[in-house]
C-alpha atoms as a PDB file:
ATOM      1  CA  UNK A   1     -11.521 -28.807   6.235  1.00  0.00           C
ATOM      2  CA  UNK A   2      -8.640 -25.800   6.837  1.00  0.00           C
ATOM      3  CA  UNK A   3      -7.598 -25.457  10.095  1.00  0.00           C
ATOM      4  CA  UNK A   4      -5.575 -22.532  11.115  1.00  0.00           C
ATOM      5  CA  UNK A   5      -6.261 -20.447   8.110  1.00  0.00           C
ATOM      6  CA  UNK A   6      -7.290 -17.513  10.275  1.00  0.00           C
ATOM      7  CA  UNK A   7      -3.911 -17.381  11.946  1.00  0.00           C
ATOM      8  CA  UNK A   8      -2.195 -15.557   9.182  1.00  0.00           C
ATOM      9  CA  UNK A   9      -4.894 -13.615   8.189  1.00  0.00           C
ATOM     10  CA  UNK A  10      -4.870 -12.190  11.750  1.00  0.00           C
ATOM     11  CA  UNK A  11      -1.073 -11.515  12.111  1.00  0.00           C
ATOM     12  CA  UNK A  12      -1.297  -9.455   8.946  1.00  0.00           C
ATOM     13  CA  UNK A  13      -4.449  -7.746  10.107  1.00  0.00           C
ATOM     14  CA  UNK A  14      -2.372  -6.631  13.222  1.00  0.00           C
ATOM     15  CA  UNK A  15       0.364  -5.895  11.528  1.00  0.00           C
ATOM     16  CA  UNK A  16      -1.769  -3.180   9.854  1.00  0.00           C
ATOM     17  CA  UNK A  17      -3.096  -2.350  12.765  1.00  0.00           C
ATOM     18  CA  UNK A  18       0.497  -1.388  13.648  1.00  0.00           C
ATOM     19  CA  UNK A  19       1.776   0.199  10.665  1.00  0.00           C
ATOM     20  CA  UNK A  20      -0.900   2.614  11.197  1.00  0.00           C
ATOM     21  CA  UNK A  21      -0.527   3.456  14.755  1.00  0.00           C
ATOM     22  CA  UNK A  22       3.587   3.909  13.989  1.00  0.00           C
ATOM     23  CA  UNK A  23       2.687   6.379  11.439  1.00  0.00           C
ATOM     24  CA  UNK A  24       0.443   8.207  14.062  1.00  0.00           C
ATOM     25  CA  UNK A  25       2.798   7.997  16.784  1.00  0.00           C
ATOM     26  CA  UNK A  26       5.751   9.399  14.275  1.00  0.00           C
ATOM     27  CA  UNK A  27       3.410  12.297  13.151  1.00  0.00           C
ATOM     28  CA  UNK A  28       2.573  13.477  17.215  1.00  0.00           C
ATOM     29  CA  UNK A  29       6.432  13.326  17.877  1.00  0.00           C
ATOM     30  CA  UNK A  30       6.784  15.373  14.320  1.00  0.00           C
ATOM     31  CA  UNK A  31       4.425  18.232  15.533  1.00  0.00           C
ATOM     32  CA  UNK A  32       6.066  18.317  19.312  1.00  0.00           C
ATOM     33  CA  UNK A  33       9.883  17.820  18.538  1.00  0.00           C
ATOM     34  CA  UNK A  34      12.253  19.589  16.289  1.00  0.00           C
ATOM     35  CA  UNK A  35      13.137  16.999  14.439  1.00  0.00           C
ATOM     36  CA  UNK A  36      11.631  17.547  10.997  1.00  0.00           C
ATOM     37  CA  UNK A  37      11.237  13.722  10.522  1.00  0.00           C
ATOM     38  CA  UNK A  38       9.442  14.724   6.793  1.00  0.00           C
ATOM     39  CA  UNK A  39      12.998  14.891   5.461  1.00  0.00           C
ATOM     40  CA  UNK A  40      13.486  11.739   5.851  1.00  0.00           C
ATOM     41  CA  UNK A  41      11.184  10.497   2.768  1.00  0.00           C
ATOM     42  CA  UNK A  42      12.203   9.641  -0.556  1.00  0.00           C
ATOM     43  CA  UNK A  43      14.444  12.079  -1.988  1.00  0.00           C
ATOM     44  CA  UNK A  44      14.911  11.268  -6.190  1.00  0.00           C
ATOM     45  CA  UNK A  45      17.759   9.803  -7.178  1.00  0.00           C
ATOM     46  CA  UNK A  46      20.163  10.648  -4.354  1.00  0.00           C
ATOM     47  CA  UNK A  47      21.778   7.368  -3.187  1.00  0.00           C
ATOM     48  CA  UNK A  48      22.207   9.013   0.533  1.00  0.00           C
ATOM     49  CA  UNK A  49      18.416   9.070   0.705  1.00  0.00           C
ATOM     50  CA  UNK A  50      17.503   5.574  -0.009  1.00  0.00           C
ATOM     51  CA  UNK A  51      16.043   4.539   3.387  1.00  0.00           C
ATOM     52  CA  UNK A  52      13.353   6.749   2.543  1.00  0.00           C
ATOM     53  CA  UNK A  53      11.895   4.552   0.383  1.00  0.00           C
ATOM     54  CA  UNK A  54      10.870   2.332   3.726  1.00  0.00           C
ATOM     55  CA  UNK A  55      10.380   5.578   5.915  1.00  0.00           C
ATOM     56  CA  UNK A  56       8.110   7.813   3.322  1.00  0.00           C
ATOM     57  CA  UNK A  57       4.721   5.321   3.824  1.00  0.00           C
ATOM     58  CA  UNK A  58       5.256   6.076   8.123  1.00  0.00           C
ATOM     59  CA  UNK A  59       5.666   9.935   7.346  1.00  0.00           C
ATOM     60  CA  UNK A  60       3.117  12.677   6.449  1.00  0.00           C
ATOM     61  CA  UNK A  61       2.639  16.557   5.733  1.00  0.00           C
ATOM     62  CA  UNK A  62       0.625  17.155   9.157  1.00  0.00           C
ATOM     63  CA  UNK A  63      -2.707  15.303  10.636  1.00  0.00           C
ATOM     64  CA  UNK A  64      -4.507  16.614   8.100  1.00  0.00           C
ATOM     65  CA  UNK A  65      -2.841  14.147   5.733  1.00  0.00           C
ATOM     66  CA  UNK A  66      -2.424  11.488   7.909  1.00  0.00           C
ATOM     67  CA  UNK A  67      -6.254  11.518   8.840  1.00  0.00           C
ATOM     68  CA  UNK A  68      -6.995  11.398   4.916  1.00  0.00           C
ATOM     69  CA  UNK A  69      -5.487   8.267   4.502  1.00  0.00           C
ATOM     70  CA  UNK A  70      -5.984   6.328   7.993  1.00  0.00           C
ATOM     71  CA  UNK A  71      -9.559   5.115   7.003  1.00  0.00           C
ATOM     72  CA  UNK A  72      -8.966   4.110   3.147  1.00  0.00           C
ATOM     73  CA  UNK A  73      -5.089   2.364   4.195  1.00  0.00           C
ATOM     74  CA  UNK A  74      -7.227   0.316   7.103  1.00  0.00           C
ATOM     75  CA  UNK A  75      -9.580  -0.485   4.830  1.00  0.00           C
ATOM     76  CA  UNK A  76      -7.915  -1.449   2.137  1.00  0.00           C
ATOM     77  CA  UNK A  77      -5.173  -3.114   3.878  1.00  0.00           C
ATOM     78  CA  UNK A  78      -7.568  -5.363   6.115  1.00  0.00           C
ATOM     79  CA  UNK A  79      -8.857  -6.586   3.023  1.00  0.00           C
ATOM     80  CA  UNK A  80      -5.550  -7.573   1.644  1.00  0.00           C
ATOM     81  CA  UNK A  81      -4.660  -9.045   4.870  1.00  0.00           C
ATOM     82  CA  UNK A  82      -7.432 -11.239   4.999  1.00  0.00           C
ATOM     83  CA  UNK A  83      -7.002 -12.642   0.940  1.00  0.00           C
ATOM     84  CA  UNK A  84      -3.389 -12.643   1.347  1.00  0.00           C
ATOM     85  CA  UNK A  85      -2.830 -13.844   4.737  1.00  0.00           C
ATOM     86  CA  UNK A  86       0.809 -15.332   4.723  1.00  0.00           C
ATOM     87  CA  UNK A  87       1.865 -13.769   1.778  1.00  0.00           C
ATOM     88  CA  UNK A  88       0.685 -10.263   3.161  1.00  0.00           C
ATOM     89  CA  UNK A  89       4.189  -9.241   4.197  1.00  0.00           C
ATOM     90  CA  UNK A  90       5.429 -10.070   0.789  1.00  0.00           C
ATOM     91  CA  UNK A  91       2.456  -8.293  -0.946  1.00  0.00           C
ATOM     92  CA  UNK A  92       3.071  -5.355   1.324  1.00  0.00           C
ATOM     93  CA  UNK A  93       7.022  -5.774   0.793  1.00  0.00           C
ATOM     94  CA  UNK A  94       7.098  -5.469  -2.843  1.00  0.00           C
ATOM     95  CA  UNK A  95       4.335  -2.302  -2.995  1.00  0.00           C
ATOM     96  CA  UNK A  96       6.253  -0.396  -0.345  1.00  0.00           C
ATOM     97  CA  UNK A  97      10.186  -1.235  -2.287  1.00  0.00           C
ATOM     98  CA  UNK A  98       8.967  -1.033  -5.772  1.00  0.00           C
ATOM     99  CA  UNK A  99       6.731   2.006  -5.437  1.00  0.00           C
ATOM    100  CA  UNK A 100       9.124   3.514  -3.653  1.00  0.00           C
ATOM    101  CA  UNK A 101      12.158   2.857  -6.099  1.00  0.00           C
ATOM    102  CA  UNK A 102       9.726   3.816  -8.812  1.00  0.00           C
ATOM    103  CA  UNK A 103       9.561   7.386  -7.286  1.00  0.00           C
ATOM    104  CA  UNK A 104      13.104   7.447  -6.307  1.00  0.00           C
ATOM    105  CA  UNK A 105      13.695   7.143  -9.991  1.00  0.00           C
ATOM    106  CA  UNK A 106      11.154   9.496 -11.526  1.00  0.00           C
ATOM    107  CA  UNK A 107      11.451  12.333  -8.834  1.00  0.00           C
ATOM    108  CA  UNK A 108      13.639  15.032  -8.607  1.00  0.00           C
ATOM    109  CA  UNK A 109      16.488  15.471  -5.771  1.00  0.00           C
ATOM    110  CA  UNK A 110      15.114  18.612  -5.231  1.00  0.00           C
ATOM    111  CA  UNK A 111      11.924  16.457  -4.054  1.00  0.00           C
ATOM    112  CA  UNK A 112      10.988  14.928  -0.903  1.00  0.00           C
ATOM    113  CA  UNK A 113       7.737  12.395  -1.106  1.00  0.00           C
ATOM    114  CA  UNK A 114       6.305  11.168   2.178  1.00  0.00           C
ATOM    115  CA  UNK A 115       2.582   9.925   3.070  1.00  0.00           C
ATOM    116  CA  UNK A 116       0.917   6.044   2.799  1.00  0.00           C
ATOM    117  CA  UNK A 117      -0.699   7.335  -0.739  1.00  0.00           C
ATOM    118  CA  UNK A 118       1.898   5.246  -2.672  1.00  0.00           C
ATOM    119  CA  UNK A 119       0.693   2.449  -0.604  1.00  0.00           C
ATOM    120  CA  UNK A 120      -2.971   2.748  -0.608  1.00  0.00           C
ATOM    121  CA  UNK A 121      -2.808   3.158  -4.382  1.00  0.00           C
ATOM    122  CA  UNK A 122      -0.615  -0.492  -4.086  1.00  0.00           C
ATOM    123  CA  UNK A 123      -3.151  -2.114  -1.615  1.00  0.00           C
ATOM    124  CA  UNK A 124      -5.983  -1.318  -4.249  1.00  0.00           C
ATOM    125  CA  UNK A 125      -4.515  -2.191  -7.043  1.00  0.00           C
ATOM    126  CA  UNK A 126      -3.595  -5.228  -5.941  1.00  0.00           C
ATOM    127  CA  UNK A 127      -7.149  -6.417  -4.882  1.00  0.00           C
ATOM    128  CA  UNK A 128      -8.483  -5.426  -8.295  1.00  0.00           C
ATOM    129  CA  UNK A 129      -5.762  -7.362  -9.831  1.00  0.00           C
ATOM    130  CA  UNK A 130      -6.406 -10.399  -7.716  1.00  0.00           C
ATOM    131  CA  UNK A 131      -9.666 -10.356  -8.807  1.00  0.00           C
ATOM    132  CA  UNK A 132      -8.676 -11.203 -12.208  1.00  0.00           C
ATOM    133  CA  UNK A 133      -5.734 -13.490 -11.516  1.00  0.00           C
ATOM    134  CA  UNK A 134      -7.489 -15.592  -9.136  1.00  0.00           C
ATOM    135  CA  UNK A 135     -10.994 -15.757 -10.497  1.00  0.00           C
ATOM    136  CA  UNK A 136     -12.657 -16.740  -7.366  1.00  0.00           C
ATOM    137  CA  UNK A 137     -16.019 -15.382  -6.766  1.00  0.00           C
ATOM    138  CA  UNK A 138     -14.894 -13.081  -3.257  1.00  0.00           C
ATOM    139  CA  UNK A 139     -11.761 -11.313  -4.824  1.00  0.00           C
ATOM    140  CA  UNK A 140     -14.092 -10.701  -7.927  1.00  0.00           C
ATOM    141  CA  UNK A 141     -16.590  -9.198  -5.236  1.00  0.00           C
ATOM    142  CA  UNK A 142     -13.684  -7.436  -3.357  1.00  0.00           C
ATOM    143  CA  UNK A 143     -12.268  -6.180  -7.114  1.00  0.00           C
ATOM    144  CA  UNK A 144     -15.466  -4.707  -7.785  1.00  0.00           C
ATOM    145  CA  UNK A 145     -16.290  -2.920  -4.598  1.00  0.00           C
ATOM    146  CA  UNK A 146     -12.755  -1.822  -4.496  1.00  0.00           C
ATOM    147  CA  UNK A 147     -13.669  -0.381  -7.955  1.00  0.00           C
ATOM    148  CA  UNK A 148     -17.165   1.153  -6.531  1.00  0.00           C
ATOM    149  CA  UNK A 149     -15.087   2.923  -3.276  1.00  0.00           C
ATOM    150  CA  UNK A 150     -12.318   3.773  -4.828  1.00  0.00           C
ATOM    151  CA  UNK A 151     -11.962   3.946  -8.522  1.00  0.00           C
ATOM    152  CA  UNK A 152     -12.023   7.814  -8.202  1.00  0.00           C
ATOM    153  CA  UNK A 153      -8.663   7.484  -7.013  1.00  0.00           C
ATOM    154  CA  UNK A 154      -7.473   6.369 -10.161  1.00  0.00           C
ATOM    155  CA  UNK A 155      -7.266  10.120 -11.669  1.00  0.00           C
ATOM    156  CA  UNK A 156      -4.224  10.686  -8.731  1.00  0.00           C
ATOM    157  CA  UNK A 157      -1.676   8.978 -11.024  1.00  0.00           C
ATOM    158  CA  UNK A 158      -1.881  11.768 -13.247  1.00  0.00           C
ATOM    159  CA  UNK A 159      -0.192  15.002 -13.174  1.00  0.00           C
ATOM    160  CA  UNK A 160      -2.960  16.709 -14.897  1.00  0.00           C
ATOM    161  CA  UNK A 161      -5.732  15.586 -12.083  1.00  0.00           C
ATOM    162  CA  UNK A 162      -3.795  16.275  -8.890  1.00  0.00           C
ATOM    163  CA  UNK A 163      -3.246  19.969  -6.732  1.00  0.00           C
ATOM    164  CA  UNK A 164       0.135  21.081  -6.656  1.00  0.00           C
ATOM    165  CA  UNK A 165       2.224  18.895  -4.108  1.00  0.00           C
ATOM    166  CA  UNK A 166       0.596  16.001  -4.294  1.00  0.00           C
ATOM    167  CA  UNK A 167       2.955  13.456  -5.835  1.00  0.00           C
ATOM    168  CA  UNK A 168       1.383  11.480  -8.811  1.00  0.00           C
ATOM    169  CA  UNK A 169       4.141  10.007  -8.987  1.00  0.00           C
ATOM    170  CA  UNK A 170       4.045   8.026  -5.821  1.00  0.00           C
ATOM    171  CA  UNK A 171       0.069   7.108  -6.697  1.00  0.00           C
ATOM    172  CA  UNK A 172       1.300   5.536  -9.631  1.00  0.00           C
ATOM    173  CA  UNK A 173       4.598   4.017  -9.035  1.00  0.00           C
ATOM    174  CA  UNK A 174       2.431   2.233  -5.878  1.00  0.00           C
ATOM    175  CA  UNK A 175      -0.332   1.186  -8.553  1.00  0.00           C
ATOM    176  CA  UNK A 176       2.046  -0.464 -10.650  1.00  0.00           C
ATOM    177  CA  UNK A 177       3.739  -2.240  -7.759  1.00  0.00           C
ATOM    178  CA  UNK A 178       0.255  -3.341  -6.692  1.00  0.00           C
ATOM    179  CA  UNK A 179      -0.256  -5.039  -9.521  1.00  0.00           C
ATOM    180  CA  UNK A 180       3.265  -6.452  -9.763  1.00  0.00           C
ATOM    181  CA  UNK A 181       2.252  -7.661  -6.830  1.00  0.00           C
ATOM    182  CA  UNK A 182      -0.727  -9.832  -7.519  1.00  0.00           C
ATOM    183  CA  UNK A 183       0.675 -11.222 -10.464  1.00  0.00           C
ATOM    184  CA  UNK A 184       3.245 -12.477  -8.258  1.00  0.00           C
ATOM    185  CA  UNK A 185       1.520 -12.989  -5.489  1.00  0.00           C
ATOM    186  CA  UNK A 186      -2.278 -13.851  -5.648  1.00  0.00           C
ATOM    187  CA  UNK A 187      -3.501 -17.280  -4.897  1.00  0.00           C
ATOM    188  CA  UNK A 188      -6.825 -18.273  -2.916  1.00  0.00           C
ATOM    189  CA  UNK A 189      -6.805 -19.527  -0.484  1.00  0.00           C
ATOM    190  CA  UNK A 190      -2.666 -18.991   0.757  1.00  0.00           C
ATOM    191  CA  UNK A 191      -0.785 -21.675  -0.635  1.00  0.00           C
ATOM    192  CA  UNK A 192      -3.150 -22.789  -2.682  1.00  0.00           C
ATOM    193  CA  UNK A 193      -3.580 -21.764  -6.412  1.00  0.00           C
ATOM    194  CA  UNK A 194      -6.189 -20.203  -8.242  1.00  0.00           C
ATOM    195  CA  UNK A 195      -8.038 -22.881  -9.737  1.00  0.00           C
ATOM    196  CA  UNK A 196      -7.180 -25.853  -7.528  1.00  0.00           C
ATOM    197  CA  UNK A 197     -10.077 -27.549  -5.658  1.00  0.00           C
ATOM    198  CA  UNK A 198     -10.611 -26.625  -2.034  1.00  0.00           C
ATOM    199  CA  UNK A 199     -10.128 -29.392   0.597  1.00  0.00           C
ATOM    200  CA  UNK A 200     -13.265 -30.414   2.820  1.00  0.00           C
END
């Protein structure tokens, strides 16, 4: 029998939790001070601007945005917590520096992309992916309801599918590091891998 197993699951489920009520919290002091926080985001290929590949996920265009992706980025990232557990940080590490180096690099400097899209796009992919990589019946489940929910997102890593100012870019860039991710990453349960027999 595992004991302890829901210990990372729940560190990583308050660590979303978190993330979310920072970008909330960032977004209030946006609309009250004049600070213009937005700038801070990832500006393309301007070496200055690089820290905006960690700030862009915490920033948005307004409440309007923020609200759109609150519910899916809870979602979504709850269920990744809870498959990844201890490896959640990493998961979350390499969607948030990959996608954002991947629209650092395909952006213009005349750009500036901010908003938790990249990483929603990330958080699903990688659940799909796990699905595959692991095999085990619950990501499969999880894989296909992601799927179900969400598939419709898929046509945001197009140009030809999204309204002006949305950034495609950042939807796929966070895809790609979402699968990157699982390949690297996916195992069920943590530390175990796919495949292996579970202890009783």
């Amino acid at each position: 029998m595992r004991r302890g197993g829901s210990g990372g699951a729940g560190f990583a489920v308050k660590l979303v939790l978190v993330l979310v009520a920072v970008m909330w919290v960032l977004e209030a002091l946006d609309a009250v001070l004049p600070a213009d926080l937005d700038r801070f985001g990832i500006v393309g290929r301007t070496t200055t601007a690089l820290p905006g590949v960690l700030a862009a996920p915490l920033l948005h265009a307004g409440f309007d945005h923020l609200a759109a992706n609150t519910v899916p980025l809870l979602v979504l990232g709850v269920l990744v917590a809870w498959r990844s557990r201890e490896r959640f940080v990493g998961v979350l590490l390499v969607v948030v520096l990959l996608g954002g180096l991947g629209v650092w690099l395909v952006t213009s400097p005349d750009t500036v992309t901010i908003g938790a899209s990249g990483v929603l796009f990330g958080f699903a992919a990688y659940l799909v992916t796990a699905g595959l990589v692991t095999r085990h019946w619950l990501d499969v489940v999880i894989a296909v309801g992601v799927v179900l929910l969400y598939g419709g997102m898929l046509g945001g890593v197009t140009p030809f599918t999204v309204p002006d100012g949305v950034s495609w870019q950042g939807h796929l860039a966070g895809a790609l590091a979402g699968v990157v991710a699982a390949v690297l990453l996916a195992r069920h349960p943590a530390g175990r891998p796919a495949g292996a027999p579970a202890p009783s």
